[in-house]
C-alpha atoms as a PDB file:
ATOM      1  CA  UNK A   1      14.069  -4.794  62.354  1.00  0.00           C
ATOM      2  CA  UNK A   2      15.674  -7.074  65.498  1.00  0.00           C
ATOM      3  CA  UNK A   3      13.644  -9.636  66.435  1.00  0.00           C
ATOM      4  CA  UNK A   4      13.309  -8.085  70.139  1.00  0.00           C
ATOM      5  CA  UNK A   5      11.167  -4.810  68.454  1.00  0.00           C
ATOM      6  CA  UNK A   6       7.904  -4.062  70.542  1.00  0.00           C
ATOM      7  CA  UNK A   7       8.944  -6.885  73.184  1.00  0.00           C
ATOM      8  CA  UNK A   8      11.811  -4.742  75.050  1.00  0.00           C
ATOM      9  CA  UNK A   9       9.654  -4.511  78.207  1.00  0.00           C
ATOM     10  CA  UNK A  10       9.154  -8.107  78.783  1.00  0.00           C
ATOM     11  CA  UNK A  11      12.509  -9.279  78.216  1.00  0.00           C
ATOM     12  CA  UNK A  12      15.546  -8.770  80.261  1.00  0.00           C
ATOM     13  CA  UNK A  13      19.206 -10.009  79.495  1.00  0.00           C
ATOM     14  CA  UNK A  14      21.598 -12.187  81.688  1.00  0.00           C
ATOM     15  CA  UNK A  15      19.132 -12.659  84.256  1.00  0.00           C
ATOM     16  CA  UNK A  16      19.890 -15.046  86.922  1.00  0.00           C
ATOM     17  CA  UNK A  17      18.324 -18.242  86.980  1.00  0.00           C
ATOM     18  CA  UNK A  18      19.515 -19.909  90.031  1.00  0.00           C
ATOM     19  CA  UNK A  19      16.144 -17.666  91.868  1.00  0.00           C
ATOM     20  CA  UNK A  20      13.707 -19.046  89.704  1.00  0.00           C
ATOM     21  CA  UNK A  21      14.250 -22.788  90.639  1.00  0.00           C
ATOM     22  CA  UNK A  22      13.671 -24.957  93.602  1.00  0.00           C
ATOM     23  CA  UNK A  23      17.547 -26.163  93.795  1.00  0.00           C
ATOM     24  CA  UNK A  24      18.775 -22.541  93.137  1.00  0.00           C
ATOM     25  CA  UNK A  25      21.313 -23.772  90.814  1.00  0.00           C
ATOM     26  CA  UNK A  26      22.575 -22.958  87.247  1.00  0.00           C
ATOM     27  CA  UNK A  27      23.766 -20.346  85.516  1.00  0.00           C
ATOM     28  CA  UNK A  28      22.341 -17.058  84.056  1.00  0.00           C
ATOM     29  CA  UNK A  29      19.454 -16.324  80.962  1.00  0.00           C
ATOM     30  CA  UNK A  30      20.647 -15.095  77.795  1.00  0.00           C
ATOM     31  CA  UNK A  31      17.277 -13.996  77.759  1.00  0.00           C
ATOM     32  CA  UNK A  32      14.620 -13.970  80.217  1.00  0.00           C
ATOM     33  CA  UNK A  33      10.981 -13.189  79.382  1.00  0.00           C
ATOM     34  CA  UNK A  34       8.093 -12.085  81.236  1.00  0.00           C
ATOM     35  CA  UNK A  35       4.729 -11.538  78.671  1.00  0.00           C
ATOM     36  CA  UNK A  36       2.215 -10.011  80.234  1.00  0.00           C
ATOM     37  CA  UNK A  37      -0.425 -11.921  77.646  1.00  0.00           C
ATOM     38  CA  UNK A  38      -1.352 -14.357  75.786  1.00  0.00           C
ATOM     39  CA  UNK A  39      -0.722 -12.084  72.194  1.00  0.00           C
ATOM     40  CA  UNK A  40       3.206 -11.674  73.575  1.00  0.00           C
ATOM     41  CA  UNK A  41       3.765 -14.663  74.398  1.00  0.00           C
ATOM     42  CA  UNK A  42       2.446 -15.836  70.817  1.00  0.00           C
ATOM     43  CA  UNK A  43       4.821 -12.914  69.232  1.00  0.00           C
ATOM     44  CA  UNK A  44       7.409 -13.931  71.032  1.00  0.00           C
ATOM     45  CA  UNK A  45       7.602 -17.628  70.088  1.00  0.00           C
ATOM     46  CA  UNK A  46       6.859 -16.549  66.568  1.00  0.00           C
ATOM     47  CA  UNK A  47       9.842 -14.254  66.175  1.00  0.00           C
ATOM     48  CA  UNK A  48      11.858 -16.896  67.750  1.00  0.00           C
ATOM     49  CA  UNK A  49      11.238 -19.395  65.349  1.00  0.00           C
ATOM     50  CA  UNK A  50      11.876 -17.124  62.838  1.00  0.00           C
ATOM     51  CA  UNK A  51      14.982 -16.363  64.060  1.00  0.00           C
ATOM     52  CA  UNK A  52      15.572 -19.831  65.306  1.00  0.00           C
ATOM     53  CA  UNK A  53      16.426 -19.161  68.395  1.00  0.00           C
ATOM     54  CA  UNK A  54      16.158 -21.915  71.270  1.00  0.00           C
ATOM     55  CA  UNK A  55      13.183 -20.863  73.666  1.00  0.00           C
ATOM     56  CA  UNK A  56      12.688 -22.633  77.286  1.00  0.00           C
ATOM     57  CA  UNK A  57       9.604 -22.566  79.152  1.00  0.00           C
ATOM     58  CA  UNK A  58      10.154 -22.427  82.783  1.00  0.00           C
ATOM     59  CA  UNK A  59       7.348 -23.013  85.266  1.00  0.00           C
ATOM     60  CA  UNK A  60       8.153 -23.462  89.350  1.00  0.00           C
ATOM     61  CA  UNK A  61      11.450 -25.070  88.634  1.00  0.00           C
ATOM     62  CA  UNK A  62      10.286 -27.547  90.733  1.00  0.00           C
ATOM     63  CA  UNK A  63      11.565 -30.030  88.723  1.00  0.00           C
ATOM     64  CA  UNK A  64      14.771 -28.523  86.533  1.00  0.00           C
ATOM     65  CA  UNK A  65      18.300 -28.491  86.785  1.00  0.00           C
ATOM     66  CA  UNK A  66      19.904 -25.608  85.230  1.00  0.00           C
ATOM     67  CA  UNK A  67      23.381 -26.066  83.879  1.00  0.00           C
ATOM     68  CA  UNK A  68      26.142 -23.985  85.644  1.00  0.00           C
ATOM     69  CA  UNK A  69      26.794 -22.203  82.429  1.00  0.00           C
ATOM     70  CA  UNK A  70      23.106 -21.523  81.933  1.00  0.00           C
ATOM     71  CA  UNK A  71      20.697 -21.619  78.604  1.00  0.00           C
ATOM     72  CA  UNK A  72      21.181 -19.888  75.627  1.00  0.00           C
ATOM     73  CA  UNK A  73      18.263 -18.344  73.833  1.00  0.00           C
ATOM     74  CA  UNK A  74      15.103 -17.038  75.567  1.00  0.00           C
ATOM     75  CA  UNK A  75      13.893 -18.469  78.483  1.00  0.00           C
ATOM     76  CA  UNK A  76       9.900 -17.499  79.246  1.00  0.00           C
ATOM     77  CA  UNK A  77       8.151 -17.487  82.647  1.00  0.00           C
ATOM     78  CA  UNK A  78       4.822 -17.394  82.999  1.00  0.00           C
ATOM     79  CA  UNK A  79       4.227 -14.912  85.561  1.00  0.00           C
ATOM     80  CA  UNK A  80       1.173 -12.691  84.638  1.00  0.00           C
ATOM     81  CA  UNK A  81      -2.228 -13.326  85.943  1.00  0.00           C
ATOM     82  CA  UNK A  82      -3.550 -13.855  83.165  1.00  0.00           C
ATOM     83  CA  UNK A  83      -1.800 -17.327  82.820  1.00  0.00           C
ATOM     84  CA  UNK A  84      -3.143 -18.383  86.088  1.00  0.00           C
ATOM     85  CA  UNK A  85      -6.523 -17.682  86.160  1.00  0.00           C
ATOM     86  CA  UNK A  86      -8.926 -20.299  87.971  1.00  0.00           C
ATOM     87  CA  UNK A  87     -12.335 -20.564  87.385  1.00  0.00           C
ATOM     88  CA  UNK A  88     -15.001 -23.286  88.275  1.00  0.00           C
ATOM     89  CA  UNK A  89     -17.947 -24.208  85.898  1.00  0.00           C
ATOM     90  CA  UNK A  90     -20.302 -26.783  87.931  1.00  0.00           C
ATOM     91  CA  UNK A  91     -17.819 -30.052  88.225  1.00  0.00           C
ATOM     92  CA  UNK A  92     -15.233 -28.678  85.755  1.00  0.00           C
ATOM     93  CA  UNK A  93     -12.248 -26.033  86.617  1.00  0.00           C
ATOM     94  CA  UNK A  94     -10.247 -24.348  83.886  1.00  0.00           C
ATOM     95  CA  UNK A  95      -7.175 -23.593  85.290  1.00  0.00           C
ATOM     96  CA  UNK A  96      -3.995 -21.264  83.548  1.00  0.00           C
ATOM     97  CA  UNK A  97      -1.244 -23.014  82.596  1.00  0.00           C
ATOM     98  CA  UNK A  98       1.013 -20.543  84.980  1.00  0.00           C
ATOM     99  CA  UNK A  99      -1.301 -21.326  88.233  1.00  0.00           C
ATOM    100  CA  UNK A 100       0.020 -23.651  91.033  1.00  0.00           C
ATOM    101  CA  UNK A 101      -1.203 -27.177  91.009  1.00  0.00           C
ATOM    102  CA  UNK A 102      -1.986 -26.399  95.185  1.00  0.00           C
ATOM    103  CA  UNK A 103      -3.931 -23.514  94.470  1.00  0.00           C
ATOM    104  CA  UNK A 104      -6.366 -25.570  92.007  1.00  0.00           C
ATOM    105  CA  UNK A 105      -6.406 -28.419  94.556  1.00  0.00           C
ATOM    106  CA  UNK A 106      -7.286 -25.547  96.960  1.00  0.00           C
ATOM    107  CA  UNK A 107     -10.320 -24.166  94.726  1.00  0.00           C
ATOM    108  CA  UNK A 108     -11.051 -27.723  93.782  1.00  0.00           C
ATOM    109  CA  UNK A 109     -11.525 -28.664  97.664  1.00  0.00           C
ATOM    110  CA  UNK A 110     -13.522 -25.265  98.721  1.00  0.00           C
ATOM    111  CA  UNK A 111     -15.914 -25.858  95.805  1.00  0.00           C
ATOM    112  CA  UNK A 112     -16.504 -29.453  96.733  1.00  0.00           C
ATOM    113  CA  UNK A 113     -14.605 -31.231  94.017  1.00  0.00           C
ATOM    114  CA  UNK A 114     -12.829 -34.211  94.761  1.00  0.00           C
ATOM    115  CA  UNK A 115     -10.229 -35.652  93.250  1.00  0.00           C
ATOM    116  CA  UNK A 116      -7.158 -34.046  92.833  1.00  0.00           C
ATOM    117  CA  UNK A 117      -6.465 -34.002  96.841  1.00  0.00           C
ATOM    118  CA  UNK A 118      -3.893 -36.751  96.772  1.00  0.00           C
ATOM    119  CA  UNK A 119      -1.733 -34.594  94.703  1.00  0.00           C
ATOM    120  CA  UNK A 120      -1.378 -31.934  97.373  1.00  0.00           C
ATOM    121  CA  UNK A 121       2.212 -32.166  98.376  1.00  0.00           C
ATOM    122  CA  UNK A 122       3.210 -31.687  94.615  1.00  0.00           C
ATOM    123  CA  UNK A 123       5.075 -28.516  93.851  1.00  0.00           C
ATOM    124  CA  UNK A 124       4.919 -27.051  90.670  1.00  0.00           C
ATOM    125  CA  UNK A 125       2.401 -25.348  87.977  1.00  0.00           C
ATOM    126  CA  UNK A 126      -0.160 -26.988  86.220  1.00  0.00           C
ATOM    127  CA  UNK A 127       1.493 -26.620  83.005  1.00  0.00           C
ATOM    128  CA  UNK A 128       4.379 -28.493  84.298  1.00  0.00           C
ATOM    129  CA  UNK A 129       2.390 -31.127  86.238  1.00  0.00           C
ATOM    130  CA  UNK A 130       0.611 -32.020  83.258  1.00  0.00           C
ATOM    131  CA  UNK A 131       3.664 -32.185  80.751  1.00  0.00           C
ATOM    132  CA  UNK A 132       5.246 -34.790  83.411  1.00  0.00           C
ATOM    133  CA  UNK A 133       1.749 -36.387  84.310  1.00  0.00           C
ATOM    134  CA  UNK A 134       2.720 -35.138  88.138  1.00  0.00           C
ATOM    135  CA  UNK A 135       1.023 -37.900  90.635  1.00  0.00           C
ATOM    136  CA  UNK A 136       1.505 -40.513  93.248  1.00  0.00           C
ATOM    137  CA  UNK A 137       1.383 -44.312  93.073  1.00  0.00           C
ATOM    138  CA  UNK A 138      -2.591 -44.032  92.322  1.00  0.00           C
ATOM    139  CA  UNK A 139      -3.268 -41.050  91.098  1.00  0.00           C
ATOM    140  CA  UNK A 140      -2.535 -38.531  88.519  1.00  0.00           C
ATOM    141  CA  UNK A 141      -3.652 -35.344  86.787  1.00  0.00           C
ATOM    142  CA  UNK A 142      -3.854 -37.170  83.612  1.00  0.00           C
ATOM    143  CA  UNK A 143      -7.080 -39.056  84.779  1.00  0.00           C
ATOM    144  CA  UNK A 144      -8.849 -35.894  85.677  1.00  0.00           C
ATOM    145  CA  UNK A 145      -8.082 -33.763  82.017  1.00  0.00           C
ATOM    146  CA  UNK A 146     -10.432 -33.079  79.527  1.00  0.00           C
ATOM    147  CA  UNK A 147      -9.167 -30.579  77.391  1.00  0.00           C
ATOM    148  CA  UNK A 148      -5.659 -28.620  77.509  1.00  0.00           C
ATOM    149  CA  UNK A 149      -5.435 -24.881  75.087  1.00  0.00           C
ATOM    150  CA  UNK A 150      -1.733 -25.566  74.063  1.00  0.00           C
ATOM    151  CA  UNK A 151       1.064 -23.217  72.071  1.00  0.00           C
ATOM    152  CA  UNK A 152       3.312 -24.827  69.801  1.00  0.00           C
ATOM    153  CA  UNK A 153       7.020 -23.992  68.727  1.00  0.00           C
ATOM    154  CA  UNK A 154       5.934 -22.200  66.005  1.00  0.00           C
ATOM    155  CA  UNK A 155       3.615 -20.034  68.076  1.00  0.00           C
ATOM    156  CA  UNK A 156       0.115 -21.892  67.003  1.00  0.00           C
ATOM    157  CA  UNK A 157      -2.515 -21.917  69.427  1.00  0.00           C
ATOM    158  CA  UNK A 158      -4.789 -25.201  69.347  1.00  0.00           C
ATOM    159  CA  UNK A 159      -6.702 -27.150  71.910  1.00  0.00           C
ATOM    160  CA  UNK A 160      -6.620 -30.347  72.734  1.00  0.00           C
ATOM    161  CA  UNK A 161      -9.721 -32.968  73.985  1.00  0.00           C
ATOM    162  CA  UNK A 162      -9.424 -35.988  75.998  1.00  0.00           C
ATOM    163  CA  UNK A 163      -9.268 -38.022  72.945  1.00  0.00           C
ATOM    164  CA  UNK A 164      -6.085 -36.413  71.776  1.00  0.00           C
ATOM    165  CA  UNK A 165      -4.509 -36.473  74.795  1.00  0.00           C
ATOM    166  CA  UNK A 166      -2.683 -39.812  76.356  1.00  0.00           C
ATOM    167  CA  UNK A 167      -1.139 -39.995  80.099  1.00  0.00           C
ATOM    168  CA  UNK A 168       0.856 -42.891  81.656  1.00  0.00           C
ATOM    169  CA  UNK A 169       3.452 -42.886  84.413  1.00  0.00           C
ATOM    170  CA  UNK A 170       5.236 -39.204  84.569  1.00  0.00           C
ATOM    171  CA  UNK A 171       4.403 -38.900  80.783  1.00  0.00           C
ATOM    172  CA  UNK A 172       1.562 -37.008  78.437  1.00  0.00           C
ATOM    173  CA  UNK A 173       1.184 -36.467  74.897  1.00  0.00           C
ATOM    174  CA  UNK A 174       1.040 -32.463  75.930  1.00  0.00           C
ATOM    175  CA  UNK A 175       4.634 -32.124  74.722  1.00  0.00           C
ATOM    176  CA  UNK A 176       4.311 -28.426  73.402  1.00  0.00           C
ATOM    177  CA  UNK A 177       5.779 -25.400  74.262  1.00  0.00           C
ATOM    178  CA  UNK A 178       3.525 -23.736  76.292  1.00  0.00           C
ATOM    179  CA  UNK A 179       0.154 -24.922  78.067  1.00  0.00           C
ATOM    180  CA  UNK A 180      -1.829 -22.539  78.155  1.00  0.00           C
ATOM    181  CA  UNK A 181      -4.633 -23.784  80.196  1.00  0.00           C
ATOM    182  CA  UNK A 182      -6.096 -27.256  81.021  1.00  0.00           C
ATOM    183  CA  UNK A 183      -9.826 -28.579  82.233  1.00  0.00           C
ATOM    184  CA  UNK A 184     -10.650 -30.940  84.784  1.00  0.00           C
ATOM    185  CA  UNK A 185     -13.609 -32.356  85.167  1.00  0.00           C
ATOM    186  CA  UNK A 186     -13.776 -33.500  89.067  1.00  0.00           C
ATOM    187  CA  UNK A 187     -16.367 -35.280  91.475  1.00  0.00           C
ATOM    188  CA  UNK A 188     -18.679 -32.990  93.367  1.00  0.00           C
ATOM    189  CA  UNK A 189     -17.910 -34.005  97.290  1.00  0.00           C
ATOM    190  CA  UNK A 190     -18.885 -32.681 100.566  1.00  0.00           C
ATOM    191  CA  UNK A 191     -16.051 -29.472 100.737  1.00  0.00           C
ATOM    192  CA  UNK A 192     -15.213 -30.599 104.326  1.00  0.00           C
ATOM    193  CA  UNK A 193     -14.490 -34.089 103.538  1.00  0.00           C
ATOM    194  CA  UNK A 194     -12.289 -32.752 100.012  1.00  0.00           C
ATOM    195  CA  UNK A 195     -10.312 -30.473 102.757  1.00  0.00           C
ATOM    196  CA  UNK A 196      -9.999 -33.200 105.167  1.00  0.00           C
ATOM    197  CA  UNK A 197      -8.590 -35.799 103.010  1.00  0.00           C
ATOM    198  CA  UNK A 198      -6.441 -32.983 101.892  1.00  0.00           C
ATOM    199  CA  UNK A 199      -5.147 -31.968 104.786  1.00  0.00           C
ATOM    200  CA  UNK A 200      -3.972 -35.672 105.629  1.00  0.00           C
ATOM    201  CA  UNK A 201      -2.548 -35.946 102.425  1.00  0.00           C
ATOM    202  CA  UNK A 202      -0.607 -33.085 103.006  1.00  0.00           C
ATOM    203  CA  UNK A 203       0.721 -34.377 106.245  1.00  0.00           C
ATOM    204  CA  UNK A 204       1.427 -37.592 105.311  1.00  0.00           C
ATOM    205  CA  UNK A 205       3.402 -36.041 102.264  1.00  0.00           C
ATOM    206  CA  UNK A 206       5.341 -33.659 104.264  1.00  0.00           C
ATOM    207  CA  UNK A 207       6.481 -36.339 107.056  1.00  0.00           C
ATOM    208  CA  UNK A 208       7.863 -38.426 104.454  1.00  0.00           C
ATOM    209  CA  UNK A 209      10.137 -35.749 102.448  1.00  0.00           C
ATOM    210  CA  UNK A 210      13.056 -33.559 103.451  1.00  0.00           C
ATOM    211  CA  UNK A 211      11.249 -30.376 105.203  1.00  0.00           C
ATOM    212  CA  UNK A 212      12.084 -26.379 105.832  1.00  0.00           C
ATOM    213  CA  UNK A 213      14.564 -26.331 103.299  1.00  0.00           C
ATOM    214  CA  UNK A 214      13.266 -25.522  99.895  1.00  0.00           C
ATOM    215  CA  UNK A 215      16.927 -26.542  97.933  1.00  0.00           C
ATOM    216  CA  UNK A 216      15.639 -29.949  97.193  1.00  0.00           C
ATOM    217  CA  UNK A 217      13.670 -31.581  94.200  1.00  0.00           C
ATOM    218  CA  UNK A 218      12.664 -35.995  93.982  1.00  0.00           C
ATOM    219  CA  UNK A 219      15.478 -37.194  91.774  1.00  0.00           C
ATOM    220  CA  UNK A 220      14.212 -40.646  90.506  1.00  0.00           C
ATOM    221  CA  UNK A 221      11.171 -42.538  88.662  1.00  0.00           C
ATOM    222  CA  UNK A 222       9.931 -45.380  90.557  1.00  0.00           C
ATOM    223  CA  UNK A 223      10.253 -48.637  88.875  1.00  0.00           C
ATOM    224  CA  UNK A 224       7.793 -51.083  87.990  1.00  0.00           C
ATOM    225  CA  UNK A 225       5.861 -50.397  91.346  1.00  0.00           C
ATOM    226  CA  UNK A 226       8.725 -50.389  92.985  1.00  0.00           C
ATOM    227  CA  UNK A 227      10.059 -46.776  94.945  1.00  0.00           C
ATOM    228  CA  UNK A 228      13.440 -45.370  93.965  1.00  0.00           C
ATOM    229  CA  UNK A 229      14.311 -44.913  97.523  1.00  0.00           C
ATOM    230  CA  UNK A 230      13.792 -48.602  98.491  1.00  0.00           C
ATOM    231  CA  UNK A 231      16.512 -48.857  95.588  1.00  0.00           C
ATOM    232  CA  UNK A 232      18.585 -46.694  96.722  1.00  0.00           C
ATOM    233  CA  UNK A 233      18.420 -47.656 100.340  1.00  0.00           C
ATOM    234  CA  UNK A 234      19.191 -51.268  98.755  1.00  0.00           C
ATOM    235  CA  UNK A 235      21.757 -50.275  97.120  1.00  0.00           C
ATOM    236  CA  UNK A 236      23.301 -48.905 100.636  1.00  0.00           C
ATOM    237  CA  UNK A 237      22.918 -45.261  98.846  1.00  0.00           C
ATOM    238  CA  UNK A 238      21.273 -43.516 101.760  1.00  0.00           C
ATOM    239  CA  UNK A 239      23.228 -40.023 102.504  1.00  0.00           C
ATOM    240  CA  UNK A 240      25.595 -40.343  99.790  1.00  0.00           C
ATOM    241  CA  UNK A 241      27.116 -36.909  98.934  1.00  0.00           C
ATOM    242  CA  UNK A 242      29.151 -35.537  96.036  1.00  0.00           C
ATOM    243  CA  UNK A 243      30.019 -31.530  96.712  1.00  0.00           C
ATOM    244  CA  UNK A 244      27.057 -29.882  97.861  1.00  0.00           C
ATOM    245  CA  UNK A 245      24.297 -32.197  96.328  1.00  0.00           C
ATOM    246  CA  UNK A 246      23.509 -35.157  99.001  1.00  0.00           C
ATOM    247  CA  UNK A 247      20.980 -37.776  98.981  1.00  0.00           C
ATOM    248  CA  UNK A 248      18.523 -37.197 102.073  1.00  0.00           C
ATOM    249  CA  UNK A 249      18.668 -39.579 105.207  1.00  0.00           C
ATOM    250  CA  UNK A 250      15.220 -39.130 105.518  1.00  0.00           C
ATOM    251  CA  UNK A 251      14.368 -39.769 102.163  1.00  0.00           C
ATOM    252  CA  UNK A 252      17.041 -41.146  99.889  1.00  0.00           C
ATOM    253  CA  UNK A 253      15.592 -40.073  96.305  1.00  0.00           C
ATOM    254  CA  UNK A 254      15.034 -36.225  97.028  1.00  0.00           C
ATOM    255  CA  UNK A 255      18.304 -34.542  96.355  1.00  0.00           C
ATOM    256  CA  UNK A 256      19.373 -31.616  99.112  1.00  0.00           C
ATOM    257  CA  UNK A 257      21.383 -28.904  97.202  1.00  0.00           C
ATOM    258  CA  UNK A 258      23.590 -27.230 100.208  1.00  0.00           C
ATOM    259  CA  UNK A 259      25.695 -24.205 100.551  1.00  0.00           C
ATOM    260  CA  UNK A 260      28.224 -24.117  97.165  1.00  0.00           C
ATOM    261  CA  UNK A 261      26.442 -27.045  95.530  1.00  0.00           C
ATOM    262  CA  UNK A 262      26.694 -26.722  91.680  1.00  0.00           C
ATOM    263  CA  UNK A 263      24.600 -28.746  88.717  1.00  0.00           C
ATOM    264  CA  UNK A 264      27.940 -30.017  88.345  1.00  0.00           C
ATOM    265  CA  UNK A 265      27.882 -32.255  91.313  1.00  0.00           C
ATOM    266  CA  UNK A 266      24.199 -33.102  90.830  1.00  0.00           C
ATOM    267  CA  UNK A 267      25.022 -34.420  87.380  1.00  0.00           C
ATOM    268  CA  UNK A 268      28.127 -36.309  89.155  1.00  0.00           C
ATOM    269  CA  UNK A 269      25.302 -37.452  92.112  1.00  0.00           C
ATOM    270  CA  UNK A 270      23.160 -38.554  89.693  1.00  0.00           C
ATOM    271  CA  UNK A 271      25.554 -40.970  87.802  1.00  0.00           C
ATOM    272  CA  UNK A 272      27.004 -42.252  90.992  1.00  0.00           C
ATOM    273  CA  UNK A 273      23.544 -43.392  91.984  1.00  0.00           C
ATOM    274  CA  UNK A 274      22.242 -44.994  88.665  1.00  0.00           C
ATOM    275  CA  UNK A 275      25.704 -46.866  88.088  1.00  0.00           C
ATOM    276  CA  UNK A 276      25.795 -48.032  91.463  1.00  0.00           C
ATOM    277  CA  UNK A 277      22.158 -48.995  91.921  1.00  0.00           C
ATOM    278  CA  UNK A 278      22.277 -51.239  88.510  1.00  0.00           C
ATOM    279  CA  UNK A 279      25.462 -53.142  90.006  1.00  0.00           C
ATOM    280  CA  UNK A 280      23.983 -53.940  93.213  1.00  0.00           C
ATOM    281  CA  UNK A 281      19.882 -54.141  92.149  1.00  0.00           C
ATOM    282  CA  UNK A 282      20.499 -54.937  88.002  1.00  0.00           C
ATOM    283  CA  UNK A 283      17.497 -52.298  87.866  1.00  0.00           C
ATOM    284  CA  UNK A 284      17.765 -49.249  85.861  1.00  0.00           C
ATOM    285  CA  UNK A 285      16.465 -45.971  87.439  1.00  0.00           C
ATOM    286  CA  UNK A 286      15.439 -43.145  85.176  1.00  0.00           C
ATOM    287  CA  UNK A 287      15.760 -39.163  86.243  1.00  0.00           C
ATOM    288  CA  UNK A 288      12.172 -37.950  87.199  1.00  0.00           C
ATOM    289  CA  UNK A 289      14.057 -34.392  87.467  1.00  0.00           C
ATOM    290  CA  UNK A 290      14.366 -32.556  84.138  1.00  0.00           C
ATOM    291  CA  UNK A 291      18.340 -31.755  82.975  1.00  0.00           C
ATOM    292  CA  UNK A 292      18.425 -29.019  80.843  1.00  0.00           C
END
């Protein structure tokens, strides 16, 4: 029996990758897979393991870069509805691992839960906000999780409370494969103050990071309380280009993928900025975006 048996219509061979991320970089799939629920997705990592064979879990892409030559193995998306349900229980919304953190902040707001407003201008899925602890300089969606339903490598389903969970600066415990779903337990607010405070958010977000081009993704952790770009900008940084991939003028730690850009020169980007920001600062930066 081959280890793709019964699973033929969710996976696909050589698929293109460079579509499914933010940058549209990188090479293609060996295998690309699509469950359509939770029992597939479970078969699928099992067999896998079995056969071990690598598996990636790709959410948004948001925050990836793809090598040029691609990933071996099977690469899963978590497109189906059923991993992006959202439903609200009183103060609490569970919320599918596959659904986008805006959309929850959306519910969150028309329901008159505040909290997770400030987090607005975040791309990406929950599942991926919540492996990376996705936030701003006050707030994150650690503080807000009670309970996460997680898949491990070896295709076992368990759930985790707030007690075994543990958040700090772009890092959780919630290192599995696959997160399944997560619960957040919010504050009831007035809806129309929730949307308001959203709304600036969302402005003040947007006015502060490269807009109407969607090739771009935040390339740095801050440091220590202090912002990657003021280290960049310090370390006279600003603009910088290698290829395709160029540091933004308007803001110096999201990287702008243009026309022909490759991983390649991201990588090479990348270096250049870290070895030439601990010359002139002495301060090592750290890559918030994920190189696979």
């Amino acid at each position: 029996m081959s280890w793709t048996d019964g699973l033929e219509h969710i996976l696909r061979q050589d698929e293109p990758l460079a579509p499914w991320n933010w940058l549209r970089l990188g090479g293609p799939a060996q295998y690309f897979a699509e469950p359509t629920a939770v029992e597939e997705l479970q078969t699928l990592v099992q067999r896998c393991r079995q056969e071990e064979i690598p598996v990636r879990l790709l959410g948004a892409g948001s925050n990836v870069l793809i090598p040029d030559t691609g990933l071996a193995g099977v690469t899963i998306a978590l497109t189906a509805a059923v991993f992006s349900q959202i439903r609200v229980d009183e103060n609490r919304i569970r919320a599918g691992g596959g659904a986008k953190l805006g959309q929850v902040i959306s519910t969150a707001a028309r329901e008159g839960l505040g909290g997770l407003e400030a987090l607005v201008a975040i791309p990406g899925t929950i599942g991926g906000g919540l492996h990376g602890n996705a936030g701003t300089q006050n707030v994150d969606m650690g503080q807000w999780t009670d309970e996460a339903t997680v898949m491990t490598r070896a295709g076992e389903i368990l759930v985790r409370t707030r007690e075994d969970m543990h958040f700090s600066y772009r890092k959780s415990t919630l290192d599995e494969l696959v997160i399944l779903d997560a619960v957040f337990v919010l504050n009831p607010d007035d809806p129309r103050e929730v949307t308001r405070r959203m709304q600036k958010e969302w402005i003040v977000r947007r006015a502060q990071q490269p807009s109407g081009d969607v090739s771009c993704a935040r390339l740095f952790k801050d440091v220590g309380g202090i912002e990657a770009r003021e280290l960049i900008e310090e370390a006279g940084l600003k603009a910088t280009r290698v290829g395709g991939a160029e540091l933004s003028e308007q803001h110096p730690n999201f990287l702008i993928a243009h026309h022909g850009c490759t991983s390649d020169d991201v990588i090479r980007l990348i270096d250049l900025v870290k070895t030439q920001v601990r010359e002139r600062t002495g301060v090592d930066l750290a890559t918030e975006i994920e190189i696979w």
